[in-house]
PDB file of N, CA and C in Angstrom:
ATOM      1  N   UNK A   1     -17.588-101.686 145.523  1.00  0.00           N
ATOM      2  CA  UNK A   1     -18.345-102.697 144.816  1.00  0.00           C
ATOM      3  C   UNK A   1     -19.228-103.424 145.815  1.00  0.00           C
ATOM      4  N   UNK A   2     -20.189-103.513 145.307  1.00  0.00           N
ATOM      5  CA  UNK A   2     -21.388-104.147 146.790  1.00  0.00           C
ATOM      6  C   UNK A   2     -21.525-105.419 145.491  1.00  0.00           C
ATOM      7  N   UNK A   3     -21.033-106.591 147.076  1.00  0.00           N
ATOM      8  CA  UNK A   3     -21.275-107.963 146.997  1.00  0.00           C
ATOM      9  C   UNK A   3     -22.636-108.171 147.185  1.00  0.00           C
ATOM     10  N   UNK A   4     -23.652-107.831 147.734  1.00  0.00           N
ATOM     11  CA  UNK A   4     -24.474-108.382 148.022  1.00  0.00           C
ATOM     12  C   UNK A   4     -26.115-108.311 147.112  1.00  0.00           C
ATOM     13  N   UNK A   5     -26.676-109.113 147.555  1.00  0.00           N
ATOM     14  CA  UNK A   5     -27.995-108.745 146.575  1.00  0.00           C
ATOM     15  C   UNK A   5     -28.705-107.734 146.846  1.00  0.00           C
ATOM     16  N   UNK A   6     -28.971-106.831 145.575  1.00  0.00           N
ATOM     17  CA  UNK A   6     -29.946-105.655 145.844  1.00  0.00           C
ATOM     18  C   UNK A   6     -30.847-105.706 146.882  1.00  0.00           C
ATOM     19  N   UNK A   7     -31.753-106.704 147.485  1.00  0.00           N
ATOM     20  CA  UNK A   7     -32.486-106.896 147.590  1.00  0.00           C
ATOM     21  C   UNK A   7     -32.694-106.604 149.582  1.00  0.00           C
ATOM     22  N   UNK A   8     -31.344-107.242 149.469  1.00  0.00           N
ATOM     23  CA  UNK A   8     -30.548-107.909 151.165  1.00  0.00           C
ATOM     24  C   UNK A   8     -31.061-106.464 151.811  1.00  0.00           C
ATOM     25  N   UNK A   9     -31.342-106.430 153.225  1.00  0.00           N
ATOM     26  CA  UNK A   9     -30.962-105.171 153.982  1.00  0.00           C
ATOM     27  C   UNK A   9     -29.708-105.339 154.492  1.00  0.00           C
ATOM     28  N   UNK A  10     -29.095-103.685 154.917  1.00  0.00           N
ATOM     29  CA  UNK A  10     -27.577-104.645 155.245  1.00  0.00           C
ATOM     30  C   UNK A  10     -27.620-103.552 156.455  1.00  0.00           C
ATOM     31  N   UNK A  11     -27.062-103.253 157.359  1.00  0.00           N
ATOM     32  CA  UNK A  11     -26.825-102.584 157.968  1.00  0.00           C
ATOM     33  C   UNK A  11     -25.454-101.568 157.960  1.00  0.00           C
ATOM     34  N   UNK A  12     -25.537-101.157 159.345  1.00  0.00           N
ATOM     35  CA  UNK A  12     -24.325 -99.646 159.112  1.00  0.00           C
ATOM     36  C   UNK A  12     -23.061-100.053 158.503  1.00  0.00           C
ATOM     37  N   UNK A  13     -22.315-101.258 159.059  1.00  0.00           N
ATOM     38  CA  UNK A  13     -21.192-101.925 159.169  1.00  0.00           C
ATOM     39  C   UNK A  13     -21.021-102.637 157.303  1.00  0.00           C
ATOM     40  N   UNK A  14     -22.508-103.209 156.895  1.00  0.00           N
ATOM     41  CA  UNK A  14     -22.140-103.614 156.070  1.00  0.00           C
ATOM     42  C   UNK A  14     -22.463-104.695 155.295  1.00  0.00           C
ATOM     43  N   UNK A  15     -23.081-105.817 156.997  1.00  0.00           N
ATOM     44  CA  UNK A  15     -23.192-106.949 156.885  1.00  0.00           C
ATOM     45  C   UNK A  15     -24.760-107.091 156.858  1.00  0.00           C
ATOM     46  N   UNK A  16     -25.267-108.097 155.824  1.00  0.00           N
ATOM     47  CA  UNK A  16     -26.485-108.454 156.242  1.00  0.00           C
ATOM     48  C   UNK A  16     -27.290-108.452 156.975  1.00  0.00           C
ATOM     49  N   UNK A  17     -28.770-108.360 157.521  1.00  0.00           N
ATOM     50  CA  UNK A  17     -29.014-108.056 158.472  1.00  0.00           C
ATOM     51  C   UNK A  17     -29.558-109.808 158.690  1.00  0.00           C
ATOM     52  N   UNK A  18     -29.614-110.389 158.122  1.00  0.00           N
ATOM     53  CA  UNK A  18     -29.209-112.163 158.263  1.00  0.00           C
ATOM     54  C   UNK A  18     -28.321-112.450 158.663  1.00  0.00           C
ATOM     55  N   UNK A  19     -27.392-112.407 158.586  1.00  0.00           N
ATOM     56  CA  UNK A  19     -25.960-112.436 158.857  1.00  0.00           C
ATOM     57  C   UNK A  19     -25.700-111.911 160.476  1.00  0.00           C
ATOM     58  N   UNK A  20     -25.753-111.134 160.608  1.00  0.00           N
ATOM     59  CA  UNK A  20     -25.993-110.095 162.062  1.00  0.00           C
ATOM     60  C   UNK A  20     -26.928-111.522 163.258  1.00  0.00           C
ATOM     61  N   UNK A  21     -28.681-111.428 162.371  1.00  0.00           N
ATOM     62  CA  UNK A  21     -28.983-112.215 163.378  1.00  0.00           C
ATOM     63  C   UNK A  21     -28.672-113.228 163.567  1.00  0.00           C
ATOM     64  N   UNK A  22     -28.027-114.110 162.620  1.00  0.00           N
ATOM     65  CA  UNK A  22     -27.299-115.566 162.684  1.00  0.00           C
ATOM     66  C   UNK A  22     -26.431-115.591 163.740  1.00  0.00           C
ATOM     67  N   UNK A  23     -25.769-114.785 164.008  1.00  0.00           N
ATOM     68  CA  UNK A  23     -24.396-114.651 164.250  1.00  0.00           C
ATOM     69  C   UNK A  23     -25.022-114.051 166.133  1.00  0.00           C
ATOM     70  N   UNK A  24     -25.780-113.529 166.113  1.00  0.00           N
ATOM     71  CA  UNK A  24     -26.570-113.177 167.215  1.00  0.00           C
ATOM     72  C   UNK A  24     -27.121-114.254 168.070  1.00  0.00           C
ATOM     73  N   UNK A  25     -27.698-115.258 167.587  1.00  0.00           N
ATOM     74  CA  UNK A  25     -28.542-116.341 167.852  1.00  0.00           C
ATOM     75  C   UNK A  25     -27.504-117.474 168.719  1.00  0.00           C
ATOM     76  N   UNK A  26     -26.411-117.274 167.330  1.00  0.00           N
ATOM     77  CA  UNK A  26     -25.777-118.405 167.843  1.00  0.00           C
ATOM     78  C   UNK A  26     -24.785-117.890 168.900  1.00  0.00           C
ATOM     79  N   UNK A  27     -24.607-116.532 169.130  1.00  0.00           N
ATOM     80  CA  UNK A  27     -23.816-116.582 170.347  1.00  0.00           C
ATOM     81  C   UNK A  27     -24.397-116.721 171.673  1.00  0.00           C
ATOM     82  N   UNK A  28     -26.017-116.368 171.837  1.00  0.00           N
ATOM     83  CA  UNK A  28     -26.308-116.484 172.620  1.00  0.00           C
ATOM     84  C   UNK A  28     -26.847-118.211 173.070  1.00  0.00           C
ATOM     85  N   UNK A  29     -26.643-118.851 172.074  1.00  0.00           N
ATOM     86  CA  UNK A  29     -26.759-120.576 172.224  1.00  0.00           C
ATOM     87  C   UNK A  29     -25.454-120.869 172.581  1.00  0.00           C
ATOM     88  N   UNK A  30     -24.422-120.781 172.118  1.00  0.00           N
ATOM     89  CA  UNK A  30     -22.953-120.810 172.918  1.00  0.00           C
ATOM     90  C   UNK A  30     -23.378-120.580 174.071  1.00  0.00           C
ATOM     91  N   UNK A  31     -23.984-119.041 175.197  1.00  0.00           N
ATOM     92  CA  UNK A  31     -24.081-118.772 176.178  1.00  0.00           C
ATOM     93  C   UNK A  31     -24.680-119.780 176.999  1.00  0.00           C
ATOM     94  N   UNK A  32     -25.965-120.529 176.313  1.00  0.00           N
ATOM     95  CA  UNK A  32     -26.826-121.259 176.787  1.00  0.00           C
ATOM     96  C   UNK A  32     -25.614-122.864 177.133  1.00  0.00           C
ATOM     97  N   UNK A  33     -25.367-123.035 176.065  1.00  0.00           N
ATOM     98  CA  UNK A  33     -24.030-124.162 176.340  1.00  0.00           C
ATOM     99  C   UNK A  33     -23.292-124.221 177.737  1.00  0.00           C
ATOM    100  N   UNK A  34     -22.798-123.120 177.365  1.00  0.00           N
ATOM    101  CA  UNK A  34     -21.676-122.760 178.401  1.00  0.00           C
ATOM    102  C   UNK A  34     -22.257-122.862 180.100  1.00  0.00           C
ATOM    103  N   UNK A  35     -23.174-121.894 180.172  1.00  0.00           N
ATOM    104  CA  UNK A  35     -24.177-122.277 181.308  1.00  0.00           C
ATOM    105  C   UNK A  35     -24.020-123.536 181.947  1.00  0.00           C
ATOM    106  N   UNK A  36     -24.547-124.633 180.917  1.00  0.00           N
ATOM    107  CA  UNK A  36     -25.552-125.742 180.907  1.00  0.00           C
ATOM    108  C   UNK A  36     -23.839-126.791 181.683  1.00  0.00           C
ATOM    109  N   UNK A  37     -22.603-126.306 180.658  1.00  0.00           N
ATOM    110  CA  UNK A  37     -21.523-127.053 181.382  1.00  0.00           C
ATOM    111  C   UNK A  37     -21.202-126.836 182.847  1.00  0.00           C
ATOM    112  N   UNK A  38     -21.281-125.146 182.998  1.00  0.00           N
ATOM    113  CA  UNK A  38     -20.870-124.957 184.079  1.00  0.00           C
ATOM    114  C   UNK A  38     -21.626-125.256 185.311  1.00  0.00           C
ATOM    115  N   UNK A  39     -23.196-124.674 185.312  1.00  0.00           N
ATOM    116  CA  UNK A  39     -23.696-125.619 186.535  1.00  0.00           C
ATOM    117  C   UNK A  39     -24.042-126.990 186.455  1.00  0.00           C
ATOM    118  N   UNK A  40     -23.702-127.987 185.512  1.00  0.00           N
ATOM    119  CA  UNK A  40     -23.546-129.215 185.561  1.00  0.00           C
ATOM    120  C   UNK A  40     -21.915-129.693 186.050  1.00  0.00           C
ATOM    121  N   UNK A  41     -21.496-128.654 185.997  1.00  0.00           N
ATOM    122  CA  UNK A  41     -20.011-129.210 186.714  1.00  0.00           C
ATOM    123  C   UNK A  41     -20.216-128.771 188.242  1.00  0.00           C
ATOM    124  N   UNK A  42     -20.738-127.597 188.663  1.00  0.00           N
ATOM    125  CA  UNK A  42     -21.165-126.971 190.234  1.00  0.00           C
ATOM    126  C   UNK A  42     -21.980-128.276 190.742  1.00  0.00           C
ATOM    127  N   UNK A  43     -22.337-129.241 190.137  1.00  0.00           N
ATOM    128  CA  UNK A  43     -22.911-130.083 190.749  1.00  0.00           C
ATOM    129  C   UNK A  43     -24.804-130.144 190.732  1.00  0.00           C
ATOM    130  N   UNK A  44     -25.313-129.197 189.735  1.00  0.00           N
ATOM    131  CA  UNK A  44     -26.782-129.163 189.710  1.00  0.00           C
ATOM    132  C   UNK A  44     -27.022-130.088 188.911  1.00  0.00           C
ATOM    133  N   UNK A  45     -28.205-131.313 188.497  1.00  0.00           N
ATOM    134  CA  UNK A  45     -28.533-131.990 187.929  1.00  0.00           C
ATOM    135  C   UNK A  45     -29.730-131.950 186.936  1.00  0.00           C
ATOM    136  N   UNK A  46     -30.702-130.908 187.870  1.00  0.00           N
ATOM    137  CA  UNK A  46     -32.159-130.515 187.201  1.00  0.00           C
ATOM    138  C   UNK A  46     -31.884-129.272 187.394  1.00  0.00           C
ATOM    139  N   UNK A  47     -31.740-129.660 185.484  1.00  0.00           N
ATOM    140  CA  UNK A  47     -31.478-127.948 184.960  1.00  0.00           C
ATOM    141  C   UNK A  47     -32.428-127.209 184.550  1.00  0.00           C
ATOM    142  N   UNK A  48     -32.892-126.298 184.380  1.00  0.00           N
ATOM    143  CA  UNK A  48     -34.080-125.592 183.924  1.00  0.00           C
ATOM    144  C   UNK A  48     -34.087-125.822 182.235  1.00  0.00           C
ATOM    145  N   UNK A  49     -35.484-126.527 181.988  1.00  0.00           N
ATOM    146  CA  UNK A  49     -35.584-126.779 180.699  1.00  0.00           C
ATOM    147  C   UNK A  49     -35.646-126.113 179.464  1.00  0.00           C
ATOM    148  N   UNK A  50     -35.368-124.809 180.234  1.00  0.00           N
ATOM    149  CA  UNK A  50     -35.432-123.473 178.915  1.00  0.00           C
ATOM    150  C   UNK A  50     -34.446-123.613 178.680  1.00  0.00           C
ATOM    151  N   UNK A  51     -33.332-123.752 179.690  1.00  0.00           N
ATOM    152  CA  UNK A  51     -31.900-123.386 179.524  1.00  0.00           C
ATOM    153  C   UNK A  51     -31.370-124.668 178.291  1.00  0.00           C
ATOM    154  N   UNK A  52     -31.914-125.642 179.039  1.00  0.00           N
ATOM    155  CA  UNK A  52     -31.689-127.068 178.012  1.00  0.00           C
ATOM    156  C   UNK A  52     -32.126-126.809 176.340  1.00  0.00           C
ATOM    157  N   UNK A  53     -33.099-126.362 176.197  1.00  0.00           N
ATOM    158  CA  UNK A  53     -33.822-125.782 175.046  1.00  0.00           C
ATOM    159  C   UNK A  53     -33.120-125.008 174.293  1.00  0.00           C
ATOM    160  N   UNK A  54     -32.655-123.703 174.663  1.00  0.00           N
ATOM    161  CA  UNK A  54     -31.814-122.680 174.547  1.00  0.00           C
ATOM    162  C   UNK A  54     -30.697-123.328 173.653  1.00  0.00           C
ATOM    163  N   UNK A  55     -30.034-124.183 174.935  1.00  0.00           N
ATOM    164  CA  UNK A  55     -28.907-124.736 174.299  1.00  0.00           C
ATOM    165  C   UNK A  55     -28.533-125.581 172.943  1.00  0.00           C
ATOM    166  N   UNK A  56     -30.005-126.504 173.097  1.00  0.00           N
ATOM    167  CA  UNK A  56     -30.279-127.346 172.043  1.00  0.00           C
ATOM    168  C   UNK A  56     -30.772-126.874 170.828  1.00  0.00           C
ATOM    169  N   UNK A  57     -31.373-125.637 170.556  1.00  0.00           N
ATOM    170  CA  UNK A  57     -32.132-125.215 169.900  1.00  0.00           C
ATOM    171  C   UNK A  57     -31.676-123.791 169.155  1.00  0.00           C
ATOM    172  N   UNK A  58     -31.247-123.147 169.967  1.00  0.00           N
ATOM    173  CA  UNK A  58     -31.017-122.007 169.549  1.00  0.00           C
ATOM    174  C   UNK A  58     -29.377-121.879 169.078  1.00  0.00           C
ATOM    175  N   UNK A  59     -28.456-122.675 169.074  1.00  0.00           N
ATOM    176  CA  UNK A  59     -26.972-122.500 168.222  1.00  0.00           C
ATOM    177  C   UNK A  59     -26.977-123.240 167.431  1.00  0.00           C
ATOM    178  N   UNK A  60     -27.675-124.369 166.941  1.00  0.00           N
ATOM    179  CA  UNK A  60     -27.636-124.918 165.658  1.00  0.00           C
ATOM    180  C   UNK A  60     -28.560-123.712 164.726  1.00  0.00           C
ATOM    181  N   UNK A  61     -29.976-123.073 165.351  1.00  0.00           N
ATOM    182  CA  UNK A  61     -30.634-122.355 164.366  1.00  0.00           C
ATOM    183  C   UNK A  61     -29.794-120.961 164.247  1.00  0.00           C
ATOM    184  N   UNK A  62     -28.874-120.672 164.881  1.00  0.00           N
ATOM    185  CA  UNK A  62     -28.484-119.210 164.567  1.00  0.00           C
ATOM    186  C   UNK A  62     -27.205-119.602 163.436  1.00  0.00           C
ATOM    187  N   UNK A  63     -26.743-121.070 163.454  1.00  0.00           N
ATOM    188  CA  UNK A  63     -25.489-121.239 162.655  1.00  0.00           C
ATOM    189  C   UNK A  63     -26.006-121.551 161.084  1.00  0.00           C
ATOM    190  N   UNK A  64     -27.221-122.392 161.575  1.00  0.00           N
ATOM    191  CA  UNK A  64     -28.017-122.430 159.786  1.00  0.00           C
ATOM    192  C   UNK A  64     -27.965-120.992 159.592  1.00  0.00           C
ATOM    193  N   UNK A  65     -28.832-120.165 160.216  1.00  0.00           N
ATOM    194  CA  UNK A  65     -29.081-118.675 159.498  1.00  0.00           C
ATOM    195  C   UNK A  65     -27.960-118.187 159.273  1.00  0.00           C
ATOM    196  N   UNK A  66     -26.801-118.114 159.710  1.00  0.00           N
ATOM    197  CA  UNK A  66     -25.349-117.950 159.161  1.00  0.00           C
ATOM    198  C   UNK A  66     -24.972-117.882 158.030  1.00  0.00           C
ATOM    199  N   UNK A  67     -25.111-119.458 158.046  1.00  0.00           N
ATOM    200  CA  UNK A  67     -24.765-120.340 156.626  1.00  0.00           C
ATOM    201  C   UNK A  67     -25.574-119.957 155.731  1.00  0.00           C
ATOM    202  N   UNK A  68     -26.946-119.859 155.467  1.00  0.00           N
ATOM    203  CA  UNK A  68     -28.024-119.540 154.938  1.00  0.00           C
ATOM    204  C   UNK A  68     -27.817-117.922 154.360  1.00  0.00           C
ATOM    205  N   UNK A  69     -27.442-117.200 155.144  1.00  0.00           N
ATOM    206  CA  UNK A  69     -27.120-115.675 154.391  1.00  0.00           C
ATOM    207  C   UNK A  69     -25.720-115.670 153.720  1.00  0.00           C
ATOM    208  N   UNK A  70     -24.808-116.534 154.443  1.00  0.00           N
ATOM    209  CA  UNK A  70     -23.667-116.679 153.576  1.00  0.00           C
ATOM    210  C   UNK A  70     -23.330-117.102 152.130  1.00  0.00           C
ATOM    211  N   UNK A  71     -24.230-118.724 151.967  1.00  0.00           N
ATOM    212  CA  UNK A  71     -24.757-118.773 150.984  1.00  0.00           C
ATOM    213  C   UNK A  71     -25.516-117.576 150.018  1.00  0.00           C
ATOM    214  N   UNK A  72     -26.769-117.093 150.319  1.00  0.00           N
ATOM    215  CA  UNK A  72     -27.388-116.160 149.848  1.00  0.00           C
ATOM    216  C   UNK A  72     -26.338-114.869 149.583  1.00  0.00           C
ATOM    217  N   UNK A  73     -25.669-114.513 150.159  1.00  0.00           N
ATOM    218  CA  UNK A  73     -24.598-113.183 149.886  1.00  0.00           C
ATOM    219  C   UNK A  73     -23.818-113.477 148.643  1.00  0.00           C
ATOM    220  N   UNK A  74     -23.200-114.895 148.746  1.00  0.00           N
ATOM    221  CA  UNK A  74     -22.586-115.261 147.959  1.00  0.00           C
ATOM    222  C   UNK A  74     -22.848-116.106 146.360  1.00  0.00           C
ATOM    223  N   UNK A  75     -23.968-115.690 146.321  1.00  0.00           N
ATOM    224  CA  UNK A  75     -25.310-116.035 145.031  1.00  0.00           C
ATOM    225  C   UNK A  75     -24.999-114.754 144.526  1.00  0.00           C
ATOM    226  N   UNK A  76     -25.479-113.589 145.141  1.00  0.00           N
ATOM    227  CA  UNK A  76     -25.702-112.706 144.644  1.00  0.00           C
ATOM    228  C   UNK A  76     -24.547-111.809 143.988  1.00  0.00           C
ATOM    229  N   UNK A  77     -23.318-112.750 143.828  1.00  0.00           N
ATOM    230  CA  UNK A  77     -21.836-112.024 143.278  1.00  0.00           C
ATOM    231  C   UNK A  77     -22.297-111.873 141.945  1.00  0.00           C
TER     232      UNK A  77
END
């Protein structure tokens, strides 16, 4: 039985291909996080502002797109 909307692309596995990049985005904003703790604990102060960006920017937008296909998947029952 396919949950999802006709419409969705889904990939091999199954899952949305929204879903996929959500889930993509936001791990690599975790990465950016994680970074941002660790050479702020090594003692660096001026951090590179991409990295700051990254962090700020890119795991809240990969967790909306998450939520956003989750929602949308779950419309289409």
């Amino acid at each position: 039985m396919d949950t999802a909307t006709p419409d969705t692309p889904k990939t091999s596995d199954g899952k949305p291909l929204l879903m996929r990049l959500g889930i993509g985005l936001f791990a690599l904003g975790m990465l950016a996080v994680l970074a941002v703790f660790v050479l702020f604990a090594a003692g660096m102060e001026d951090l590179p502002v991409w990295l700051s960006v990254a962090a700020g920017v890119i795991t809240p937008l990969g967790l909306a797109l998450g939520l956003f296909a989750l929602v949308r998947e779950h419309k289409g029952k």
